[in-house]
C-alpha atoms as a PDB file:
ATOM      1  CA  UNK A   1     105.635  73.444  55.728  1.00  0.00           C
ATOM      2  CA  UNK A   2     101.819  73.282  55.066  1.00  0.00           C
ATOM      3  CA  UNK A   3     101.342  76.424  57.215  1.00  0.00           C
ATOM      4  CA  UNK A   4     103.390  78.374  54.591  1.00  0.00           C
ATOM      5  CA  UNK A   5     100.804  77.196  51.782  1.00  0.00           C
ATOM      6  CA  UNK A   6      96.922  78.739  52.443  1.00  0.00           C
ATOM      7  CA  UNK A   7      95.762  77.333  49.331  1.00  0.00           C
ATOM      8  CA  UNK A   8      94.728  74.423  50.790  1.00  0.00           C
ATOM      9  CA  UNK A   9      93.375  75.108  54.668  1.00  0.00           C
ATOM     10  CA  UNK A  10      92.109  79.449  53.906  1.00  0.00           C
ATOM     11  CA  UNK A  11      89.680  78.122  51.100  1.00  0.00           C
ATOM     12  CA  UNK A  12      88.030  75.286  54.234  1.00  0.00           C
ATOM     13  CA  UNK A  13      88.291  78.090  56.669  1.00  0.00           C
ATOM     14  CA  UNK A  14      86.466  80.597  54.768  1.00  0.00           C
ATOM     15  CA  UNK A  15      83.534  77.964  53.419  1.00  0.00           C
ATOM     16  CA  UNK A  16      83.171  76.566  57.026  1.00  0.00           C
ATOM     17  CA  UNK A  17      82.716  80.266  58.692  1.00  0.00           C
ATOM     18  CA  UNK A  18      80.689  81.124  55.683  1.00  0.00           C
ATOM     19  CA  UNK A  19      78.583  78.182  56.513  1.00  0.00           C
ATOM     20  CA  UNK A  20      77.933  78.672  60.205  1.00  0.00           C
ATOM     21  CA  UNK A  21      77.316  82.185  59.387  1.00  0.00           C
ATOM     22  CA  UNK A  22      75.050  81.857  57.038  1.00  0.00           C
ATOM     23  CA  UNK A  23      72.878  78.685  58.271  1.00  0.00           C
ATOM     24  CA  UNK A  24      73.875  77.485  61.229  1.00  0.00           C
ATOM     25  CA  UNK A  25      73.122  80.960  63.162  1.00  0.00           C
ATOM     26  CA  UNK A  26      69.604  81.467  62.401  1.00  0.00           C
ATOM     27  CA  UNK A  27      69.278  77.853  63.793  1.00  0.00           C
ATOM     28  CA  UNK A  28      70.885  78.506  66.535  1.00  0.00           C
ATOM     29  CA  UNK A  29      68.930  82.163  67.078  1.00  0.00           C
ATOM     30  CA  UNK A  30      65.847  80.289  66.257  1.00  0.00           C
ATOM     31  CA  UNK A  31      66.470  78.352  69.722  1.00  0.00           C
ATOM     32  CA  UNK A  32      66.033  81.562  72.049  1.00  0.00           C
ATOM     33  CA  UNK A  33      63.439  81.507  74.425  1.00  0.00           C
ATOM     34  CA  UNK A  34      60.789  84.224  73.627  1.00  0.00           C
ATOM     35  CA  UNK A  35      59.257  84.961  76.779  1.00  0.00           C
ATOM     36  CA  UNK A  36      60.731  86.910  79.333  1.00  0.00           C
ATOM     37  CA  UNK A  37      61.882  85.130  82.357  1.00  0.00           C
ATOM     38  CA  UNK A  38      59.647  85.899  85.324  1.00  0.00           C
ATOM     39  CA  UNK A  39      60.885  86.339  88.748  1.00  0.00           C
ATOM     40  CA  UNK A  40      59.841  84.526  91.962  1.00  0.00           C
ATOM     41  CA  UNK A  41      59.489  87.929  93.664  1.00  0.00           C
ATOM     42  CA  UNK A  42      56.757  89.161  90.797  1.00  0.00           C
ATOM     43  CA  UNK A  43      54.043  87.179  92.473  1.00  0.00           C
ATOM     44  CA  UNK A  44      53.071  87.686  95.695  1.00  0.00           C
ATOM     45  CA  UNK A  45      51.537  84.832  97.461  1.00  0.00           C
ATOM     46  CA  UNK A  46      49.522  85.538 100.549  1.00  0.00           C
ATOM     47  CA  UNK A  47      50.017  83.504 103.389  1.00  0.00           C
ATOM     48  CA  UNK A  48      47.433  81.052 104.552  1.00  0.00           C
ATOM     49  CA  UNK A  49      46.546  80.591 107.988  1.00  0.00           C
ATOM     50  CA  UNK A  50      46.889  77.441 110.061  1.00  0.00           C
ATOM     51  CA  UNK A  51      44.286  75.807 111.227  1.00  0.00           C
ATOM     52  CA  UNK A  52      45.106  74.272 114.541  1.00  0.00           C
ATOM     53  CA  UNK A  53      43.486  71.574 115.095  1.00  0.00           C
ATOM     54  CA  UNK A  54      44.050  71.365 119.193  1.00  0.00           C
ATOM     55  CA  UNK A  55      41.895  74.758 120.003  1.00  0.00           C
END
């Protein structure tokens, strides 16, 4: 049974982790979004008046 052997599948598992650890993570952090998100209710928008155009 193959799963009794790790010769063969550990040394893939180990090289693939190794490999998204080591360069596929920065990549991926890399990708973040450095700003902060800002909020709708940060900004405070005055109302306008209406101008009605029947007085």
């Amino acid at each position: 049974m193959p799963q009794l052997i790790p010769e063969p599948w550990f040394a893939i598992f180990i090289m693939s982790w190794t490999a998204y650890l080591l360069i596929l993570m920065p990549k991926v952090n890399n990708l973040k979004s450095l700003n902060k998100p800002v909020f709708a209710e940060s900004f405070k928008n005055k109302p306008q008046p209406w101008n009605w155009p029947w007085t």
